[in-house]
PDB file of N, CA and C in Angstrom:
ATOM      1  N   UNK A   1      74.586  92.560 106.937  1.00  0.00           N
ATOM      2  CA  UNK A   1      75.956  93.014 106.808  1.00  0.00           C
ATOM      3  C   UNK A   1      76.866  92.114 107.638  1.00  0.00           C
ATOM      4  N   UNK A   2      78.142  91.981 107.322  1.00  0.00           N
ATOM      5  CA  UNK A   2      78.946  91.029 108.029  1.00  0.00           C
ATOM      6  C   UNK A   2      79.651  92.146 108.690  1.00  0.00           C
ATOM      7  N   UNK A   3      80.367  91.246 109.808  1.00  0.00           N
ATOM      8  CA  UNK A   3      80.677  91.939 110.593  1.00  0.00           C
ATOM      9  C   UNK A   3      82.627  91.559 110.939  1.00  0.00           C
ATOM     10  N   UNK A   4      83.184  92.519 110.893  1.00  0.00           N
ATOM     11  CA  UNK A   4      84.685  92.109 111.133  1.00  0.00           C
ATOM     12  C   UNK A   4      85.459  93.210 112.194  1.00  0.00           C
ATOM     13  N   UNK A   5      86.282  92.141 112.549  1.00  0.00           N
ATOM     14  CA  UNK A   5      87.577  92.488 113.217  1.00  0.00           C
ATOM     15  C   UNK A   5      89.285  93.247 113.005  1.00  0.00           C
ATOM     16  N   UNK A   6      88.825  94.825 113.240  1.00  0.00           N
ATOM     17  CA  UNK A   6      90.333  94.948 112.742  1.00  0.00           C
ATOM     18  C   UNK A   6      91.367  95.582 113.706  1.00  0.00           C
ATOM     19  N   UNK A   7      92.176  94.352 113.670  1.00  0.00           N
ATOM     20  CA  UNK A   7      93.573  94.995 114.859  1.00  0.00           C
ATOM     21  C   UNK A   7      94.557  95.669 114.337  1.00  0.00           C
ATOM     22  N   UNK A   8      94.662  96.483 115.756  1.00  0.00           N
ATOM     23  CA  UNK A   8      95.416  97.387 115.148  1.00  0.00           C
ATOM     24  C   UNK A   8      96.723  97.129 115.776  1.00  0.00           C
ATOM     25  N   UNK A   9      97.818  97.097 114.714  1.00  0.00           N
ATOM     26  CA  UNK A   9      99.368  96.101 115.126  1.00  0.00           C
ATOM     27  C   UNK A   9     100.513  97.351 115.480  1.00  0.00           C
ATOM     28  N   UNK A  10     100.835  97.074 116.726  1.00  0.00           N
ATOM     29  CA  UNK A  10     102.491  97.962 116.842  1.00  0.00           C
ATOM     30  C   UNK A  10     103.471  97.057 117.082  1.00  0.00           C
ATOM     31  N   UNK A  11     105.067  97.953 117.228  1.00  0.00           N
ATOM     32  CA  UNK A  11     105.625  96.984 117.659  1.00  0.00           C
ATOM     33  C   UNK A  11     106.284  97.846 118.663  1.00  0.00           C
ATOM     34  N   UNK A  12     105.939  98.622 119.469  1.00  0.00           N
ATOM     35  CA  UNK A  12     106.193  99.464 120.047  1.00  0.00           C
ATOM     36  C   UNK A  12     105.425  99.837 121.147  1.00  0.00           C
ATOM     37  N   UNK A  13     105.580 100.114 122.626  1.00  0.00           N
ATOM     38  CA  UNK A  13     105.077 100.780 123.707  1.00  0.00           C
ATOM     39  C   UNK A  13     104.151 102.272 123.262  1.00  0.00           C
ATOM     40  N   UNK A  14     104.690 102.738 122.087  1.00  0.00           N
ATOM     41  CA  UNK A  14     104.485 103.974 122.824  1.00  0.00           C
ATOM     42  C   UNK A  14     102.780 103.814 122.380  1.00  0.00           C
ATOM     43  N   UNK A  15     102.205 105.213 122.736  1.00  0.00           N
ATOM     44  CA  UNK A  15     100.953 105.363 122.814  1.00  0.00           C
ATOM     45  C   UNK A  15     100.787 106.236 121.371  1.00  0.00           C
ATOM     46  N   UNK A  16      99.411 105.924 121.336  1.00  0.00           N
ATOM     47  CA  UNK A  16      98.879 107.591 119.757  1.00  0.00           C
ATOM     48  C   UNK A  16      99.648 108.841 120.171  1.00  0.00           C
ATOM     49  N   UNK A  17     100.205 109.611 119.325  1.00  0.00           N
ATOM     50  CA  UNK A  17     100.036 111.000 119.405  1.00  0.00           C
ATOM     51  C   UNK A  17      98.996 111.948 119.803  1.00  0.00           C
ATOM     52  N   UNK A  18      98.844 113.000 120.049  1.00  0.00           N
ATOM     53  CA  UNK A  18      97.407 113.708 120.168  1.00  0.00           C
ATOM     54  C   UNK A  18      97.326 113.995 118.777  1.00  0.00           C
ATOM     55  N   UNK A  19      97.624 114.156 117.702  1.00  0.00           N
ATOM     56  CA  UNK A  19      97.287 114.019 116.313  1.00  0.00           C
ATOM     57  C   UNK A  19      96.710 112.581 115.474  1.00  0.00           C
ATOM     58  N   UNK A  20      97.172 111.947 116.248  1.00  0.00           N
ATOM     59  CA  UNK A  20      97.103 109.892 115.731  1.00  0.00           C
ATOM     60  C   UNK A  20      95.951 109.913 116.712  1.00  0.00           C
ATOM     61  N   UNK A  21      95.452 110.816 117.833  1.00  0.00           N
ATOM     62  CA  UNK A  21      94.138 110.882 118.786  1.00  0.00           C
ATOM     63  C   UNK A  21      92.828 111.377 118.101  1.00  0.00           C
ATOM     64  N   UNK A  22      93.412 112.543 117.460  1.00  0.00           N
ATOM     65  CA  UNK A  22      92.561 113.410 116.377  1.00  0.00           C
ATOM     66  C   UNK A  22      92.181 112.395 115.323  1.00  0.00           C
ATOM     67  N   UNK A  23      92.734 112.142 114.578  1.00  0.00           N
ATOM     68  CA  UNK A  23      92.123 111.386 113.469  1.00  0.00           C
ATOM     69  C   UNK A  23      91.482 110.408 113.744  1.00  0.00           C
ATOM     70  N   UNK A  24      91.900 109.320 114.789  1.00  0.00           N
ATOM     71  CA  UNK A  24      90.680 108.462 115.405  1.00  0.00           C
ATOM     72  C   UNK A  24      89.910 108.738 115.269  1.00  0.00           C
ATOM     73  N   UNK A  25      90.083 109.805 116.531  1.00  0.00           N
ATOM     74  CA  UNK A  25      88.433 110.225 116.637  1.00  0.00           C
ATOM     75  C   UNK A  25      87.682 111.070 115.203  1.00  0.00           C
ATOM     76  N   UNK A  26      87.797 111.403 114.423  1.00  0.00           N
ATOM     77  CA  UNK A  26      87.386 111.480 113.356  1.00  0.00           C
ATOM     78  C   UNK A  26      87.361 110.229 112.316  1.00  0.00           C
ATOM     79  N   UNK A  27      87.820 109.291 112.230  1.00  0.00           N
ATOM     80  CA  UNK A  27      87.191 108.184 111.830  1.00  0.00           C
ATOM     81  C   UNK A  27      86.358 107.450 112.604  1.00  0.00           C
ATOM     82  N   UNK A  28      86.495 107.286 114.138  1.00  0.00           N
ATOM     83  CA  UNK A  28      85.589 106.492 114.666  1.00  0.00           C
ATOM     84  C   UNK A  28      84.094 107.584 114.345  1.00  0.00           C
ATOM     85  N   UNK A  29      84.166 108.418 114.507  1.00  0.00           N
ATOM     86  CA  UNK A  29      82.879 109.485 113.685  1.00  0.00           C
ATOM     87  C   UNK A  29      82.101 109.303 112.564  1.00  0.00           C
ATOM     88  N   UNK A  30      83.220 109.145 111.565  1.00  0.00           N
ATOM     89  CA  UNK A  30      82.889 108.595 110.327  1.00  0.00           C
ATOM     90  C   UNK A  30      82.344 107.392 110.153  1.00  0.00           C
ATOM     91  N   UNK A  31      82.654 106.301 110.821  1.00  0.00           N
ATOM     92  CA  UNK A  31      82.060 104.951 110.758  1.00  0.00           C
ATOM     93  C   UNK A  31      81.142 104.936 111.756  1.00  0.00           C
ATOM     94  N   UNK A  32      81.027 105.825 112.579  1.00  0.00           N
ATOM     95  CA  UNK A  32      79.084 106.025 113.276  1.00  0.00           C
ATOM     96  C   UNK A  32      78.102 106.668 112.235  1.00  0.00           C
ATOM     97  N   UNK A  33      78.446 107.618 111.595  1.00  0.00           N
ATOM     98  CA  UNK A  33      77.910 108.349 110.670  1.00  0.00           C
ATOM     99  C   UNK A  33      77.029 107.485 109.474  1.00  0.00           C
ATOM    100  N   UNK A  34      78.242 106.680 109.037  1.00  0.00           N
ATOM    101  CA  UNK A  34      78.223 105.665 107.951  1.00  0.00           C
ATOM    102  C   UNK A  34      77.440 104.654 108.269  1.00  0.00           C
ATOM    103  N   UNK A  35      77.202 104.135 109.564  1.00  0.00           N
ATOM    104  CA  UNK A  35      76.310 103.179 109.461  1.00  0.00           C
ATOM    105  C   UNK A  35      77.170 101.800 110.074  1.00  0.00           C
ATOM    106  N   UNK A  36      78.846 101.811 110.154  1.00  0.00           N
ATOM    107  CA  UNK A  36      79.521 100.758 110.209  1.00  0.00           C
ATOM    108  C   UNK A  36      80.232 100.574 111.335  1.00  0.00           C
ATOM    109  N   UNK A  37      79.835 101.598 112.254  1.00  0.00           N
ATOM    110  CA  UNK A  37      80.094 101.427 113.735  1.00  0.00           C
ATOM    111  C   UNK A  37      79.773 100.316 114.411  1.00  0.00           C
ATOM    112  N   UNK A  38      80.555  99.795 115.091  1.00  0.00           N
ATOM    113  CA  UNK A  38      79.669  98.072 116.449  1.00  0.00           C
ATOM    114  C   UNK A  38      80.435  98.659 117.396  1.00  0.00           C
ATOM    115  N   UNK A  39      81.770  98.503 118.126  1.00  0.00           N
ATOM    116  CA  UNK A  39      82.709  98.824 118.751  1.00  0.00           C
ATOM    117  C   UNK A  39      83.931  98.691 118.360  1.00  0.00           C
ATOM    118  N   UNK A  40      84.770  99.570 119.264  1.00  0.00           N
ATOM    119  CA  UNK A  40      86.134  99.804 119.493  1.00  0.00           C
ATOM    120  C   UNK A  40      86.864  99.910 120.521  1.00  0.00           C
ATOM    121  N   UNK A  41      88.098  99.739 121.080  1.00  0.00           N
ATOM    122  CA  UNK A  41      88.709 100.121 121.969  1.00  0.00           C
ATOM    123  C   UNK A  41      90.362 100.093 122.141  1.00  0.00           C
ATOM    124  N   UNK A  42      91.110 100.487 123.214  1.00  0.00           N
ATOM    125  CA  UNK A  42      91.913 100.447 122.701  1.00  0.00           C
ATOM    126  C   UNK A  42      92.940  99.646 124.022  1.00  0.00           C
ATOM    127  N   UNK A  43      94.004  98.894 124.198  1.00  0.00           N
ATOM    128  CA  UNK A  43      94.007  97.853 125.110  1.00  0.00           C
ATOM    129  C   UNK A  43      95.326  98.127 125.478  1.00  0.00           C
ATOM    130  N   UNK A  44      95.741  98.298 126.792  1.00  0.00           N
ATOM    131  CA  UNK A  44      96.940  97.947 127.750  1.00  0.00           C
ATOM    132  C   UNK A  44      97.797  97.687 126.956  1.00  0.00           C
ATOM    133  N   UNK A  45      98.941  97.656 127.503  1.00  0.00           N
ATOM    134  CA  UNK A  45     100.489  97.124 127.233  1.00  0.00           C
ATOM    135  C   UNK A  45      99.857  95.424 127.035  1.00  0.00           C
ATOM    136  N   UNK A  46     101.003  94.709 125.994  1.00  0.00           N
ATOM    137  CA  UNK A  46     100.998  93.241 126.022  1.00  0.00           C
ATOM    138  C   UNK A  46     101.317  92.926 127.754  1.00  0.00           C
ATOM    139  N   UNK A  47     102.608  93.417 128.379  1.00  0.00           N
ATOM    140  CA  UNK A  47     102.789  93.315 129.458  1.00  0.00           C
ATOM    141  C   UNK A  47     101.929  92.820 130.645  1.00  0.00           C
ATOM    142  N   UNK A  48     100.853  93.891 130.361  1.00  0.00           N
ATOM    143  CA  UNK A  48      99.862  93.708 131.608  1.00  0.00           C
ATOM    144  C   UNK A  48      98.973  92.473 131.478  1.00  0.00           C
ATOM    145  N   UNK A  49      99.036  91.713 130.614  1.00  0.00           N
ATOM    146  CA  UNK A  49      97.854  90.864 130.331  1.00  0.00           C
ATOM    147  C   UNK A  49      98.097  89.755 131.350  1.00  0.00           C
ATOM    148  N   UNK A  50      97.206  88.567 130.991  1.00  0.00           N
ATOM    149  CA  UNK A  50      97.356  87.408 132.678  1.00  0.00           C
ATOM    150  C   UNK A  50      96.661  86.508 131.035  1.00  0.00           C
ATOM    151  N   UNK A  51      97.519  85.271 130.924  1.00  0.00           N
ATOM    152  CA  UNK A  51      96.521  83.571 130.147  1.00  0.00           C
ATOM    153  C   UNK A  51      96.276  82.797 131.067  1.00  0.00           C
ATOM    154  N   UNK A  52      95.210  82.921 130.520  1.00  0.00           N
ATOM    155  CA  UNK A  52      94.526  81.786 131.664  1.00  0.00           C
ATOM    156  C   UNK A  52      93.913  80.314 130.619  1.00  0.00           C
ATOM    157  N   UNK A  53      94.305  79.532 131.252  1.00  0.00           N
ATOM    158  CA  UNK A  53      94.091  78.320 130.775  1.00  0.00           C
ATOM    159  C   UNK A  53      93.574  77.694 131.840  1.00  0.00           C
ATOM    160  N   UNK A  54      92.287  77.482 131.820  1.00  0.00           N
ATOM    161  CA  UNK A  54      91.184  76.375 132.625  1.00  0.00           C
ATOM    162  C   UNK A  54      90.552  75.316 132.122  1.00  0.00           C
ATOM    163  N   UNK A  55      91.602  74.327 131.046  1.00  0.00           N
ATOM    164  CA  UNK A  55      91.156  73.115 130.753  1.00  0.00           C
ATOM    165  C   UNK A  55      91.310  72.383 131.682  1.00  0.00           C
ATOM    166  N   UNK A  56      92.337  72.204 132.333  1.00  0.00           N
ATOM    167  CA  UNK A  56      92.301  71.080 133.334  1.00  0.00           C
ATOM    168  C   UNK A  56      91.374  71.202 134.660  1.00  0.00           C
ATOM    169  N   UNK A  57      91.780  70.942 135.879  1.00  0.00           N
ATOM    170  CA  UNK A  57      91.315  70.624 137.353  1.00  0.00           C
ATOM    171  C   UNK A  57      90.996  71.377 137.696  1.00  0.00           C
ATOM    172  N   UNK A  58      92.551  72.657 137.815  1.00  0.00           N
ATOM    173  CA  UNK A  58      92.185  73.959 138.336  1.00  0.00           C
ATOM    174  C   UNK A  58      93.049  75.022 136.795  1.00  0.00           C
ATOM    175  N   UNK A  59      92.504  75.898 137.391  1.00  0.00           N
ATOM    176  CA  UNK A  59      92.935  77.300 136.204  1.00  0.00           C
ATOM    177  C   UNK A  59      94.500  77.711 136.372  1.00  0.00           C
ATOM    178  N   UNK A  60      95.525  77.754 135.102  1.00  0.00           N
ATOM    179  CA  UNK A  60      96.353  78.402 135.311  1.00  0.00           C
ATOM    180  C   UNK A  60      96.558  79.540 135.307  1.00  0.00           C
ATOM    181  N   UNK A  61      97.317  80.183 135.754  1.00  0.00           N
ATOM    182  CA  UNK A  61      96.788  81.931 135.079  1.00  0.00           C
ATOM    183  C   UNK A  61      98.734  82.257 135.333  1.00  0.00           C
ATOM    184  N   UNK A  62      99.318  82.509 133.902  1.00  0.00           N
ATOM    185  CA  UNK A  62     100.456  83.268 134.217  1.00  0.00           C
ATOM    186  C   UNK A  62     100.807  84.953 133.375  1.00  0.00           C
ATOM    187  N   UNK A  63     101.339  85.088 133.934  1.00  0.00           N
ATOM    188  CA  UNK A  63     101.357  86.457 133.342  1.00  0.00           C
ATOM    189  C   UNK A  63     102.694  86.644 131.834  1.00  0.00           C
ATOM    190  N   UNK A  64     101.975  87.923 131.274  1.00  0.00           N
ATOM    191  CA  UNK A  64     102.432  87.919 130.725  1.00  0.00           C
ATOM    192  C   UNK A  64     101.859  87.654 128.939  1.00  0.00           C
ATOM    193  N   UNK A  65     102.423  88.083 127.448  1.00  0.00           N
ATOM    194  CA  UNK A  65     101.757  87.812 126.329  1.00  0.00           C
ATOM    195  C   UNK A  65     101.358  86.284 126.009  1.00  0.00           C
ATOM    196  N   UNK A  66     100.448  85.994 125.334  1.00  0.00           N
ATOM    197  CA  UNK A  66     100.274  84.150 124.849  1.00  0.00           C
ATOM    198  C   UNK A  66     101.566  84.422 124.284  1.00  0.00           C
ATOM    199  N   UNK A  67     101.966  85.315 123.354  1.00  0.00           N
ATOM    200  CA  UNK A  67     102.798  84.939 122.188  1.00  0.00           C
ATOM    201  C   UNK A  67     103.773  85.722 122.372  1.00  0.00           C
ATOM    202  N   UNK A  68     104.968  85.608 122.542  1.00  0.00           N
ATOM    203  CA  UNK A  68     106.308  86.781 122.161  1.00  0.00           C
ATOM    204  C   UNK A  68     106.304  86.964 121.106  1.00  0.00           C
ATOM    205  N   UNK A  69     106.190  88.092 120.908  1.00  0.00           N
ATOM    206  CA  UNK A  69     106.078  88.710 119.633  1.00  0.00           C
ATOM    207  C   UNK A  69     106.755  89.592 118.884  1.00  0.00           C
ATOM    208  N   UNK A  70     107.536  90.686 118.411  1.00  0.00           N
ATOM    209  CA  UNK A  70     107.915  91.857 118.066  1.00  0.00           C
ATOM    210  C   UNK A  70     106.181  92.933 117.624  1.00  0.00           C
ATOM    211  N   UNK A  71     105.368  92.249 117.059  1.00  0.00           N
ATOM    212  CA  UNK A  71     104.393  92.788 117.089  1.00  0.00           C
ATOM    213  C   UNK A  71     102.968  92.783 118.428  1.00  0.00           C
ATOM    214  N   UNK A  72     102.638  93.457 118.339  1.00  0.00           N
ATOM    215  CA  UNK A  72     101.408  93.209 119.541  1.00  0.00           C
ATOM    216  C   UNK A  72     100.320  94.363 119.023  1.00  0.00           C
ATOM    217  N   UNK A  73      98.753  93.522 119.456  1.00  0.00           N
ATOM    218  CA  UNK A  73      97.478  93.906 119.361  1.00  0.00           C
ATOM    219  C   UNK A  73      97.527  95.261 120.334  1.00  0.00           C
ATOM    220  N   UNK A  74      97.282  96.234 119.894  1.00  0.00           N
ATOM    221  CA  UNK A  74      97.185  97.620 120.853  1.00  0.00           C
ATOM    222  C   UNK A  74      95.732  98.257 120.758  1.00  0.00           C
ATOM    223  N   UNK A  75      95.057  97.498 120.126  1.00  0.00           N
ATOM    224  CA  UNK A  75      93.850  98.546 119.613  1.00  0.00           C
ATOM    225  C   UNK A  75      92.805  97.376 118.646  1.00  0.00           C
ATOM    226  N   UNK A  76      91.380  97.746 118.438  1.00  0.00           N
ATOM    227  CA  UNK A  76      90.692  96.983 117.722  1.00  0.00           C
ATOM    228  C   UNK A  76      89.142  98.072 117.129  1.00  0.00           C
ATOM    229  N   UNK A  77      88.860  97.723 116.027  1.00  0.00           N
ATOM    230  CA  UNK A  77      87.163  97.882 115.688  1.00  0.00           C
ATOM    231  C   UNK A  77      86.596  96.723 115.598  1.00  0.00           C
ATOM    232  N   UNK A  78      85.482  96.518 115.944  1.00  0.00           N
ATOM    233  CA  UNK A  78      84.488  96.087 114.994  1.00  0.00           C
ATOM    234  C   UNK A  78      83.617  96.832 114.166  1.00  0.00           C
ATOM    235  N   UNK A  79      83.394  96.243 112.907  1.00  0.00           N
ATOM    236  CA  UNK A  79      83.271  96.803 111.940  1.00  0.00           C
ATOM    237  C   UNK A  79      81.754  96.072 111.282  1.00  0.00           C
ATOM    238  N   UNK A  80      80.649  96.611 110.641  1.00  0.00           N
ATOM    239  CA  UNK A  80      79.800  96.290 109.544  1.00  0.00           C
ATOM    240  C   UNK A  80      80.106  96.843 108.377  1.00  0.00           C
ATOM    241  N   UNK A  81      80.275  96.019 107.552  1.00  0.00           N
ATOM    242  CA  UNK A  81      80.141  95.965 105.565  1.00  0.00           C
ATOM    243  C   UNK A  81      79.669  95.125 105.176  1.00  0.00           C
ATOM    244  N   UNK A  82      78.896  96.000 104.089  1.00  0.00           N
ATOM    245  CA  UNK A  82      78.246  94.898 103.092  1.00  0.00           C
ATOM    246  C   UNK A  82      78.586  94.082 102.907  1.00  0.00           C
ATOM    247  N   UNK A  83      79.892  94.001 101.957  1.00  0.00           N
ATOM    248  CA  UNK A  83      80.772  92.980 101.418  1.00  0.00           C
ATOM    249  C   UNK A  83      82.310  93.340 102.086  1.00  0.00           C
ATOM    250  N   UNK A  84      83.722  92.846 101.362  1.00  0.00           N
ATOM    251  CA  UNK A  84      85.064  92.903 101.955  1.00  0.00           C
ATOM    252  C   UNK A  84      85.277  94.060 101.138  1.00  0.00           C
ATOM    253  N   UNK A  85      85.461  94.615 100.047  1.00  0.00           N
ATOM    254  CA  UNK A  85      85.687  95.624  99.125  1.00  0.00           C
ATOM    255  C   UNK A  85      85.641  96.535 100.305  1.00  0.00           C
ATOM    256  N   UNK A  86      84.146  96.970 101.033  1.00  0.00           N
ATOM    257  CA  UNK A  86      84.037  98.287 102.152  1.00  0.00           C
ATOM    258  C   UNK A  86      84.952  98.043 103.023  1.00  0.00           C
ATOM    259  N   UNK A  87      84.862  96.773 103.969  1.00  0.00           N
ATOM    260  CA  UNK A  87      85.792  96.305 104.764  1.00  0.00           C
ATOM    261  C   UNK A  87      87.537  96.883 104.893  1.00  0.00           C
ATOM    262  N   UNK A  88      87.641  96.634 103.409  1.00  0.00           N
ATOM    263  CA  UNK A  88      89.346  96.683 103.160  1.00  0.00           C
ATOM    264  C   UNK A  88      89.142  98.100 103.241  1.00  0.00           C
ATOM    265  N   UNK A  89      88.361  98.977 102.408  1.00  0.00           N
ATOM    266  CA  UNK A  89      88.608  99.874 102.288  1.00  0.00           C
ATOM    267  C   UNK A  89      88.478 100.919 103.608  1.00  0.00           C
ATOM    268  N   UNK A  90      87.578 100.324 104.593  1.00  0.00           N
ATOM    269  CA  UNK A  90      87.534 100.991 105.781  1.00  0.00           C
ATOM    270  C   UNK A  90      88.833 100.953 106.759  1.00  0.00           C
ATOM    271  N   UNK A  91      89.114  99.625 106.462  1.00  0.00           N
ATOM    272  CA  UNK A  91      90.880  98.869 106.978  1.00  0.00           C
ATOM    273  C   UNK A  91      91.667 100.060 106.632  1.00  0.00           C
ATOM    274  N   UNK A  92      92.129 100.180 105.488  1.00  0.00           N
ATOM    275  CA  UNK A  92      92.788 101.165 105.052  1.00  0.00           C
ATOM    276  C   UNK A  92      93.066 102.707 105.648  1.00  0.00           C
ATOM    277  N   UNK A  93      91.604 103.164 105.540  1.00  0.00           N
ATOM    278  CA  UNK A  93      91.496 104.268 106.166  1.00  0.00           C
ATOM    279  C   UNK A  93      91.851 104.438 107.904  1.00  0.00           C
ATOM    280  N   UNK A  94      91.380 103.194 108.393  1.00  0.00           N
ATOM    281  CA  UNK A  94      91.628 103.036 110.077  1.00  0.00           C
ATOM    282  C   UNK A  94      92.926 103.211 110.334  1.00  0.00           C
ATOM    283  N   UNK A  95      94.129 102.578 109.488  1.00  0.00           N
ATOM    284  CA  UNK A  95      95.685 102.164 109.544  1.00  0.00           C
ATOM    285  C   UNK A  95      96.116 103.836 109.322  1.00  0.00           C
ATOM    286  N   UNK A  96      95.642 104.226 108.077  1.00  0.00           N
ATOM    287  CA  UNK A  96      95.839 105.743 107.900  1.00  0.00           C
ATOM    288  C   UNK A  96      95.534 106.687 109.275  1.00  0.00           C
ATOM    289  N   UNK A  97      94.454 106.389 110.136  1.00  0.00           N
ATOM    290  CA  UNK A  97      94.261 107.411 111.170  1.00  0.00           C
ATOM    291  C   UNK A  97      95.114 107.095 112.553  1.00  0.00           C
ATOM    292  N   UNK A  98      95.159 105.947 112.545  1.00  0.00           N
ATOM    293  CA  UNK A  98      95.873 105.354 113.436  1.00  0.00           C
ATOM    294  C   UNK A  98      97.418 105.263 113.272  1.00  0.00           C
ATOM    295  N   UNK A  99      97.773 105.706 112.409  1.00  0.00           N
ATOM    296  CA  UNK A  99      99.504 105.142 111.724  1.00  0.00           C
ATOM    297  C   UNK A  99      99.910 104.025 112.263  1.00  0.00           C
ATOM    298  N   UNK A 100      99.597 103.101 112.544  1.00  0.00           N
ATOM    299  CA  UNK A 100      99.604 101.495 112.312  1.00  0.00           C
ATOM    300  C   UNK A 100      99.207 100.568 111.288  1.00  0.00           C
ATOM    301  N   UNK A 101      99.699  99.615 111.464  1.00  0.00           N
ATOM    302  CA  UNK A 101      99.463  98.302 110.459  1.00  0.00           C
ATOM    303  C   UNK A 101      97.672  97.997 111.483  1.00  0.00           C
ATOM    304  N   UNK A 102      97.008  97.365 110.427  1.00  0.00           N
ATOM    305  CA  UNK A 102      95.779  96.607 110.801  1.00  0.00           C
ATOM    306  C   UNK A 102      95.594  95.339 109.991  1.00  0.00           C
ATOM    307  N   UNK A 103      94.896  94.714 110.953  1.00  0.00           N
ATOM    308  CA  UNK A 103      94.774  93.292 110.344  1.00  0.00           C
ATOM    309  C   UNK A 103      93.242  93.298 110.317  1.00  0.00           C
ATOM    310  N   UNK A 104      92.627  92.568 109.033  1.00  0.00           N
ATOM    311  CA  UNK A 104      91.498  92.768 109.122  1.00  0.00           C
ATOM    312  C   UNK A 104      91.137  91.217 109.056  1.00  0.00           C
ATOM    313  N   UNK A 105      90.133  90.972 109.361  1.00  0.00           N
ATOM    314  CA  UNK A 105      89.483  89.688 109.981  1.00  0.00           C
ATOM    315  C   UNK A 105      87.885  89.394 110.104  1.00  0.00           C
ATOM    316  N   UNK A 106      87.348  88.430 108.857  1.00  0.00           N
ATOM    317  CA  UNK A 106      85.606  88.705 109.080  1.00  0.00           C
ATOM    318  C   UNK A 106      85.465  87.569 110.707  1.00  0.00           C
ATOM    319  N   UNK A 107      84.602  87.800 110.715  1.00  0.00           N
ATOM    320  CA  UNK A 107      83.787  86.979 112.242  1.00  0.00           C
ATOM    321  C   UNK A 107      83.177  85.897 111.214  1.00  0.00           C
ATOM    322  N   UNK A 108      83.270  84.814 111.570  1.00  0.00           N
ATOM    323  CA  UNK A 108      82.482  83.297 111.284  1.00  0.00           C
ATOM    324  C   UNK A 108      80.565  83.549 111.017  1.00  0.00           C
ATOM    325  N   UNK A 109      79.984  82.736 110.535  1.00  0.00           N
ATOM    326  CA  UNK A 109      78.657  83.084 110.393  1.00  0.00           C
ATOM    327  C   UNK A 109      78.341  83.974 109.503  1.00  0.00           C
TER     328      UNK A 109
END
């Protein structure tokens, strides 16, 4: 089974609802159940983050997003499907529990 990446996109601070909490957790259920569970989690403000770039001598590290964005990564699965057909269709359902946009994304290999 291949394995993919789906972010979950806001453009907004705020956090899930305790209803947008509920359905998570009833899909993250569903995709243990199913067989298509790997991990999930769900991630800080863009704010809090630190890039670090250690190509050169010494490491930079500044704070702050790589990218200004109006959108930002708040959340992620990894995911197993057979093929993309399950994939999308699991996509779908995730965006539905989550009331966010998701981006779905296979892993290389």
């Amino acid at each position: 089974m291949a394995q993919y990446l789906m972010s979950v996109l806001t453009d907004t601070a705020d956090l899930a609802t305790e209803a947008e909490m509920a359905a998570i957790d009833v899909f993250n259920e569903r995709l243990r159940a199913d067989g298509h569970w790997v991990f999930a989690g769900g991630l800080a403000s863009a704010a809090s983050s630190t890039v670090v770039d250690g190509r050169g001598g010494e490491p930079v590290f500044t704070d702050g997003p790589y990218v200004e964005s109006k959108e930002q990564v708040i959340g992620f699965w990894i995911i197993e499907a057979p093929h993309l057909d399950v994939a999308l269709r699991l996509a779908a359902s995730g965006s539905k529990a989550c009331n966010r946009r998701v981006e779905l994304r296979p892993f290389l290999g």
